[in-house]
Protein backbone atom coordinates (compact mmCIF):
# COMPACT_ATOMS: atom_id res chain seq x y z
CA UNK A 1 -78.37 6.48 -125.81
CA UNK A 2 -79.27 3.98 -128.24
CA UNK A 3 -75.80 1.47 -128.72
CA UNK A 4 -77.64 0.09 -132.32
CA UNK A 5 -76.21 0.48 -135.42
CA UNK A 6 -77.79 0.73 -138.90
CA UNK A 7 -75.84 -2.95 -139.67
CA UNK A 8 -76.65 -4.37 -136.25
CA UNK A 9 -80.62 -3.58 -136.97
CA UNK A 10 -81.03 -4.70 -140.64
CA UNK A 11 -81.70 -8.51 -139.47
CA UNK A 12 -83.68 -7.25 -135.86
CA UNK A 13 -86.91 -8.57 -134.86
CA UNK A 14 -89.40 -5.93 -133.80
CA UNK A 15 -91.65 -6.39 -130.58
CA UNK A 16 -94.16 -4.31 -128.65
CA UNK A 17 -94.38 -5.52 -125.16
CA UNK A 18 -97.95 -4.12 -124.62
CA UNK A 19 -99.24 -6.62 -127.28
CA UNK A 20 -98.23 -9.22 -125.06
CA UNK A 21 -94.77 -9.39 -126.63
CA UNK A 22 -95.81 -9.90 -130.13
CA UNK A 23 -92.35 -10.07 -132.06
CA UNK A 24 -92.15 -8.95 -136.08
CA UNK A 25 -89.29 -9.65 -138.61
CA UNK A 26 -90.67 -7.68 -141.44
CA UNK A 27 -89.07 -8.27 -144.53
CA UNK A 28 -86.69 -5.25 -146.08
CA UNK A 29 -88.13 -5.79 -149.32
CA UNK A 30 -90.17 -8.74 -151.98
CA UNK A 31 -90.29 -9.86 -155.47
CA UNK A 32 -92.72 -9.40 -158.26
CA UNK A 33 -91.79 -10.89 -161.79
CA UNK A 34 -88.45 -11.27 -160.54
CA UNK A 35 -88.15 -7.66 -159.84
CA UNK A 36 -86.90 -6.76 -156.01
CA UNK A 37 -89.30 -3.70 -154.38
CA UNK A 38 -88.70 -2.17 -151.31
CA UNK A 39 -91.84 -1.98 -148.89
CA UNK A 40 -89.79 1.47 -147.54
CA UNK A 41 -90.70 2.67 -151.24
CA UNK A 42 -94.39 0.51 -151.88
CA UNK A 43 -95.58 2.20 -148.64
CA UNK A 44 -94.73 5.70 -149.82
CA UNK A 45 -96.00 5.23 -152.91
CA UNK A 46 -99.32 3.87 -151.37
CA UNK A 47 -99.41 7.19 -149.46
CA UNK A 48 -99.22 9.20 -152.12
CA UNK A 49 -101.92 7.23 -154.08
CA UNK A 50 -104.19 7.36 -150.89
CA UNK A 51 -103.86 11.19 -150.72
CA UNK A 52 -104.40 11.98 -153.97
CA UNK A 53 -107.86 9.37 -154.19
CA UNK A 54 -109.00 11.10 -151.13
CA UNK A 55 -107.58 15.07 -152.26
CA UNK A 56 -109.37 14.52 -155.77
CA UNK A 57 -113.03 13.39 -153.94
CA UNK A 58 -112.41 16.47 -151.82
CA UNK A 59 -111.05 19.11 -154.42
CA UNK A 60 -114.74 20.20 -155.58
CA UNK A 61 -115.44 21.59 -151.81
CA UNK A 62 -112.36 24.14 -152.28
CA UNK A 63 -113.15 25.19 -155.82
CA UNK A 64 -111.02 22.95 -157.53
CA UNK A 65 -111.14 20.07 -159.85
CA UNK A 66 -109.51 16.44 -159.77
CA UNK A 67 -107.76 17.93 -163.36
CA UNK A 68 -106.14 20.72 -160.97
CA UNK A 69 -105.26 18.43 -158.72
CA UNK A 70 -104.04 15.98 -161.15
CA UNK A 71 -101.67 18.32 -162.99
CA UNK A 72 -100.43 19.05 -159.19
CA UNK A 73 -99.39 15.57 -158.62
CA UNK A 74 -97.93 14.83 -161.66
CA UNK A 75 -95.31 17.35 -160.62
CA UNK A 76 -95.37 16.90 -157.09
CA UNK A 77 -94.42 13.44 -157.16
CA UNK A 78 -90.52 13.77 -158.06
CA UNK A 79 -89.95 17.36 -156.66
CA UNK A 80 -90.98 16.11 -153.66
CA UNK A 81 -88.77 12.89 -153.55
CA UNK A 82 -85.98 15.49 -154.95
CA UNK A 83 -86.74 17.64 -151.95
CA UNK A 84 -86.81 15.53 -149.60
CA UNK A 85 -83.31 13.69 -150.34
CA UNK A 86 -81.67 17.36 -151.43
CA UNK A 87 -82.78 18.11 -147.46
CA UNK A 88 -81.52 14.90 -146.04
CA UNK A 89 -78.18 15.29 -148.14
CA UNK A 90 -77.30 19.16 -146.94
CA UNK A 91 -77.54 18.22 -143.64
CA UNK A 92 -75.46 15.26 -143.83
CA UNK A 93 -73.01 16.83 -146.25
CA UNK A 94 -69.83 15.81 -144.67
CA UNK A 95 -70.73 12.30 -145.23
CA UNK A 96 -72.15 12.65 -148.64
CA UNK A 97 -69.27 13.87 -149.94
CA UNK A 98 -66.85 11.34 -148.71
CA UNK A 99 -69.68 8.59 -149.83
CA UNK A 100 -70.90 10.32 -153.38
CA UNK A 101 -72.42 7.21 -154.52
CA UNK A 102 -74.47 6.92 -151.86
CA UNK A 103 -76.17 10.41 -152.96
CA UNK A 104 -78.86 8.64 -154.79
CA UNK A 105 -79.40 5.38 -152.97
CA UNK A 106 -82.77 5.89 -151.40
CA UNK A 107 -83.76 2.71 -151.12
CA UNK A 108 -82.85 2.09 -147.59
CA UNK A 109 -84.52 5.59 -146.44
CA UNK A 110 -82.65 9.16 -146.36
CA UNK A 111 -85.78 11.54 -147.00
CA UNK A 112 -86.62 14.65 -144.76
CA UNK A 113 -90.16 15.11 -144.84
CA UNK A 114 -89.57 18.87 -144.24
CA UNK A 115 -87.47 18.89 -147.52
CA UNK A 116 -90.47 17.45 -149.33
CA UNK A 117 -92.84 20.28 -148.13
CA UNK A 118 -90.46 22.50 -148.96
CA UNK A 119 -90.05 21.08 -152.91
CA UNK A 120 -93.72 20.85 -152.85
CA UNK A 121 -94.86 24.00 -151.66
CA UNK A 122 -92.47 25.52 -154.64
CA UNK A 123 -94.61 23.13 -157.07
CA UNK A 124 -97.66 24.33 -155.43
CA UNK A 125 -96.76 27.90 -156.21
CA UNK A 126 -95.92 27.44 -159.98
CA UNK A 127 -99.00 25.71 -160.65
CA UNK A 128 -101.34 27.80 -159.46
CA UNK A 129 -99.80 30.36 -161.15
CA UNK A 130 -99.96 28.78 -164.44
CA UNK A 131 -103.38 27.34 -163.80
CA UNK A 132 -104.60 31.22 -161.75
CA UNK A 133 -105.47 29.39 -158.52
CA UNK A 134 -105.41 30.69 -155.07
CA UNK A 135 -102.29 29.08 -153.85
CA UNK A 136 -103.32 28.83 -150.39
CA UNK A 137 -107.06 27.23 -151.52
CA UNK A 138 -104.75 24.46 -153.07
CA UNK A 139 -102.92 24.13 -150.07
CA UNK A 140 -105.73 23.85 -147.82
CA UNK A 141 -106.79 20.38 -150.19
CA UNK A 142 -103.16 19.35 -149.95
CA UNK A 143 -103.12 19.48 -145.95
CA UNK A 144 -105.21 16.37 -146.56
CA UNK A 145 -103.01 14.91 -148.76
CA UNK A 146 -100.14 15.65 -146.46
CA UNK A 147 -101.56 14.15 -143.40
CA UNK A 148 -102.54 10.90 -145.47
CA UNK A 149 -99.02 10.36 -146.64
CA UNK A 150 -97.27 11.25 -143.70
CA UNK A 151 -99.60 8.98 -141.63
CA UNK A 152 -99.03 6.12 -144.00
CA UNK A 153 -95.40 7.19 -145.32
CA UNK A 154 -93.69 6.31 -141.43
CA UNK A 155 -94.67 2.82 -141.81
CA UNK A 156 -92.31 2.59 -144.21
CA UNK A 157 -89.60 3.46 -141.12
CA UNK A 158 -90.95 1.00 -139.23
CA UNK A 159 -89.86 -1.83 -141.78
CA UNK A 160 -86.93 -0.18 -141.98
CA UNK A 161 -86.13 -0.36 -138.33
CA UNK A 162 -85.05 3.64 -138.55
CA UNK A 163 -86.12 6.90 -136.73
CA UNK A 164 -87.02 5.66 -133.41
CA UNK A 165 -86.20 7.16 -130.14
CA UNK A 166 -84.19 6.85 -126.80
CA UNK A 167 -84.44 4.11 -124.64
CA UNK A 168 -87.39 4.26 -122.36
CA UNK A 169 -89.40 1.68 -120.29
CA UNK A 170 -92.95 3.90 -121.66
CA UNK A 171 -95.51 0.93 -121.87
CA UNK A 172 -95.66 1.23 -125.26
CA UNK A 173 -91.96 0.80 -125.94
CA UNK A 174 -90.66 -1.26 -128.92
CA UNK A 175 -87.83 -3.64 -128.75
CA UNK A 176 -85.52 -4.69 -131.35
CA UNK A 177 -83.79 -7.40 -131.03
CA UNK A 178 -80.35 -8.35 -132.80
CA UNK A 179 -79.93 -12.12 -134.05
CA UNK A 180 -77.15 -12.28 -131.20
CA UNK A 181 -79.83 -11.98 -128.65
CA UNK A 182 -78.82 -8.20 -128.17
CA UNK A 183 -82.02 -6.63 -127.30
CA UNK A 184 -82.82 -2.65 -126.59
CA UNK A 185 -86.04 -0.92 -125.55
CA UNK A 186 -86.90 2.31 -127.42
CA UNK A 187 -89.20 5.25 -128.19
CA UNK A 188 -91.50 3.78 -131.52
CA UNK A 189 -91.80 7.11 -133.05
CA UNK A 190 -92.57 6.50 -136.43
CA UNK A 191 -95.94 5.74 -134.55
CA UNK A 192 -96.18 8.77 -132.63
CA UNK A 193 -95.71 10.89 -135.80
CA UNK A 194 -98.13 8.51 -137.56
CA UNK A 195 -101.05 8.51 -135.04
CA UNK A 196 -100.20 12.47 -134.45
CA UNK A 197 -100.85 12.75 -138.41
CA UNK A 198 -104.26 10.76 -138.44
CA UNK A 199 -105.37 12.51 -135.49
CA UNK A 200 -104.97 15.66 -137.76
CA UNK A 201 -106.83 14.67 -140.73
CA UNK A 202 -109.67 13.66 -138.54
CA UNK A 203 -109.72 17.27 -137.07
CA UNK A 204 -109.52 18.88 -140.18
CA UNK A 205 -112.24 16.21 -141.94
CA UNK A 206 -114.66 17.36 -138.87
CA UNK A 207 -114.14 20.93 -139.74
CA UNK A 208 -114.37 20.61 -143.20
CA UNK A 209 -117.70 18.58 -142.99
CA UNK A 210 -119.24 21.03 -140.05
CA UNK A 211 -118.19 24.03 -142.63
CA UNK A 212 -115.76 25.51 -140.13
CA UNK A 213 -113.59 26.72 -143.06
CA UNK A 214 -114.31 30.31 -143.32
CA UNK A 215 -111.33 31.52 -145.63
CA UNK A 216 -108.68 30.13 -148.00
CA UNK A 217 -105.51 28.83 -145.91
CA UNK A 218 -106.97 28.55 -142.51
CA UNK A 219 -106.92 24.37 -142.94
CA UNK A 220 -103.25 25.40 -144.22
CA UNK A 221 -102.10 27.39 -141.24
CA UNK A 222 -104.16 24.42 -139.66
CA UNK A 223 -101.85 21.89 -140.69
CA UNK A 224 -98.46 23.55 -140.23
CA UNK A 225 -99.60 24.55 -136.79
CA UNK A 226 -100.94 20.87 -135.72
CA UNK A 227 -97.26 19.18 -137.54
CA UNK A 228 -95.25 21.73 -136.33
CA UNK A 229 -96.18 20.77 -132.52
CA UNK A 230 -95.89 17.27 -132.71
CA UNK A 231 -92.91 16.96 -135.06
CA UNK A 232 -91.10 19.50 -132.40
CA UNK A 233 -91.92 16.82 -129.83
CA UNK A 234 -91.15 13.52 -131.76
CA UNK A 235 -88.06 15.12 -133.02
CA UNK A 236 -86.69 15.77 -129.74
CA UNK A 237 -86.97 11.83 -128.65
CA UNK A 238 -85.43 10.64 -131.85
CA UNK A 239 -81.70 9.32 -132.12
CA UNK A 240 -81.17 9.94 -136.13
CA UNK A 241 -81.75 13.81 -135.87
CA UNK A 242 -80.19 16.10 -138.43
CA UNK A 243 -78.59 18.93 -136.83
CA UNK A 244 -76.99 22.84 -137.53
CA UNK A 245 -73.40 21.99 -137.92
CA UNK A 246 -71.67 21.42 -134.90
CA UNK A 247 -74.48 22.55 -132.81
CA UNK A 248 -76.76 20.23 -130.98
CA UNK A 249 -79.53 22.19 -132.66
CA UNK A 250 -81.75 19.82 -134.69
CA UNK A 251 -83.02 21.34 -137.87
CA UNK A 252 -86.56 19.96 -138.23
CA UNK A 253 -87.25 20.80 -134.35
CA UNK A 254 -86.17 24.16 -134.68
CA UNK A 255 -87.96 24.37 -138.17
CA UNK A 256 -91.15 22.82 -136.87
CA UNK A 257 -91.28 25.21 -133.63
CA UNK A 258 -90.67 28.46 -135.88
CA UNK A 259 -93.23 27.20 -138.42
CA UNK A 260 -95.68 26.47 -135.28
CA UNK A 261 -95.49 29.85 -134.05
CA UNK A 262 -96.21 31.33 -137.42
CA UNK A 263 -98.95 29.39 -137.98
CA UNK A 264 -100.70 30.38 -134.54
CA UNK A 265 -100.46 34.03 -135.09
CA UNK A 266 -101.62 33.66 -138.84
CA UNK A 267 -104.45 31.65 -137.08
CA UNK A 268 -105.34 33.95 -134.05
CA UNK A 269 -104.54 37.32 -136.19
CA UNK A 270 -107.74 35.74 -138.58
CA UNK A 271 -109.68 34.58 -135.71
CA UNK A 272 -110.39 38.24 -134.73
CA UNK A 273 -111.68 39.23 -138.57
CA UNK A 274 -114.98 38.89 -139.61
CA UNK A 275 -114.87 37.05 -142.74
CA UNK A 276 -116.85 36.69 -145.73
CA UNK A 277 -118.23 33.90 -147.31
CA UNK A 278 -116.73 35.42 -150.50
CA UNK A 279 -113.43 35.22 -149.30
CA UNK A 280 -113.69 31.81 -150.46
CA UNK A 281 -112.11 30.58 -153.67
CA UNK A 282 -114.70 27.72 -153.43
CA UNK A 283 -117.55 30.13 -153.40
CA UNK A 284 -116.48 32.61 -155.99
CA UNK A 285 -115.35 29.82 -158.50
CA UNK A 286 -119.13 28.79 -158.79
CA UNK A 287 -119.89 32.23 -160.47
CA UNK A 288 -117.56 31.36 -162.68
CA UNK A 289 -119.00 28.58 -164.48
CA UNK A 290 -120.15 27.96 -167.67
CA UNK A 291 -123.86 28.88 -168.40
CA UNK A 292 -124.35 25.27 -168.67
CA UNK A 293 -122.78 24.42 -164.88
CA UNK A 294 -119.71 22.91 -166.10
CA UNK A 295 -116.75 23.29 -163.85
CA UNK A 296 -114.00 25.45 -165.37
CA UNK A 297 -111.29 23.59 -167.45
């Protein structure tokens, strides 16, 4: 097990052995106007900018517009940071309570991606519903969006020297190094996750471009089914795990296995349906224009 504490690693100089021992000692944070921002939070945001750039170029291909879209974000961005912390929080409740003013200090990390789904997903759900869009056609655009962010997003635990893994001698191990010379070899998962998540969005870009998308939430089911694997095997090599009480059952393992396993049989119960091209939200939104081609508002 990893003998590291969260003090012990805040001044530890990162290296990668494979890159011919190329050492890093990232800075935690930097100053603009005499204002102190955190790269943990400047890389996040830069995720979420990146999806939504790429999500609105995209949005016209699944029947929606960059307004839809738009209105999405504006809400997604603090249920989702709400979401994710709430998530983190629960699960660490014990701790929470006895430290209350640590509740809202997110500075230094202490979001579950899972609880951000979660908040977001709910978003999803009441704006469509206000704006009388196929929830899943919106969430087959946001899979994008999620795999951006997430791909980008676990930088920001790299700089923060957080959710790695075991010890290992893998070849692509990554040390950090204490300033007392203390130095210990470990899983870099943040770049397992972060590779997994590009890999995805270049499946799903493929599809999208070959027109492999035959009906609203298959790039959905898609995603959760593609996450759901390789969270359940990045989780189980990480150190920092949230777990079910007392159990040694961690949540977002279990959570990503469960939601894997729905996904496939949503997939393969579709796979065997003929479907029709006016299944698609994408499709039957263009009959729905104005006489003189507009989009909808």
């Amino acid at each position: 097990m990893n003998f590291l504490t969260a003090t012990m690693l805040r001044d530890a100089a990162i290296s990668f052995p494979m890159l011919g021992d190329l050492s890093l000692d990232p800075p935690y944070s930097f100053t603009v106007f005499g204002f102190e921002v955190y790269f943990y939070g400047a890389i996040i945001a830069t995720g979420f900018i990146l999806a939504a750039l790429f999500c609105a170029k995209q949005a016209s291909k699944f029947g929606l517009t960059s307004d839809d879209l738009f209105d999405f974000v504006i809400w997604l961005i603090p249920t989702c940071i709400i979401g994710a912390r709430l998530y983190y929080v629960l699960f660490k409740l014990d701790y929470f309570i006895a430290n209350p003013s640590e509740i809202f200090s997110v500075r230094d990390g202490g979001l579950a991606i899972y609880g951000g789904i979660i908040a977001g997903v709910i978003t999803g759900a009441l704006v469509c519903k206000k704006k009388k869009i196929p929830v899943l056609a919106l969430g087959d655009l946001a899979a994008f969006g999620l795999l951006i962010g997430q791909a980008i997003g676990r930088w920001g635990n790299f700089i923060n020297r957080e959710a790695f893994g075991v010890e290992t001698d893998i070849f692509c191990r990554m040390g950090l190094t204490t300033p007392d010379g203390v130095t210990v070899y470990v899983h870099p998962t943040f770049l397992y996750e972060s590779l997994w998540n590009f890999a995805g969005l270049i499946i799903l870009y493929i599809l999208l471009r070959r027109g492999k998308r035959k009906y609203d939430g298959q790039f959905t089911w898609l995603y959760v089914l593609w996450y759901g694997l390789g969270r359940a095997w990045v989780e189980g090599l990480r150190t920092d795990s949230l777990y079910i009480g007392t159990t040694d059952i961690r949540v977002s393992q279990l959570l990503a296995i469960v939601s894997a396993l729905a996904a496939a049989v949503i997939l393969i119960i579709n796979a065997r349906k003929k479907h029709s091209p006016d299944e698609l939200f994408v499709n039957r939104s263009k009959r729905t224009k104005n006489p003189d081609g507009q989009e909808r508002s």
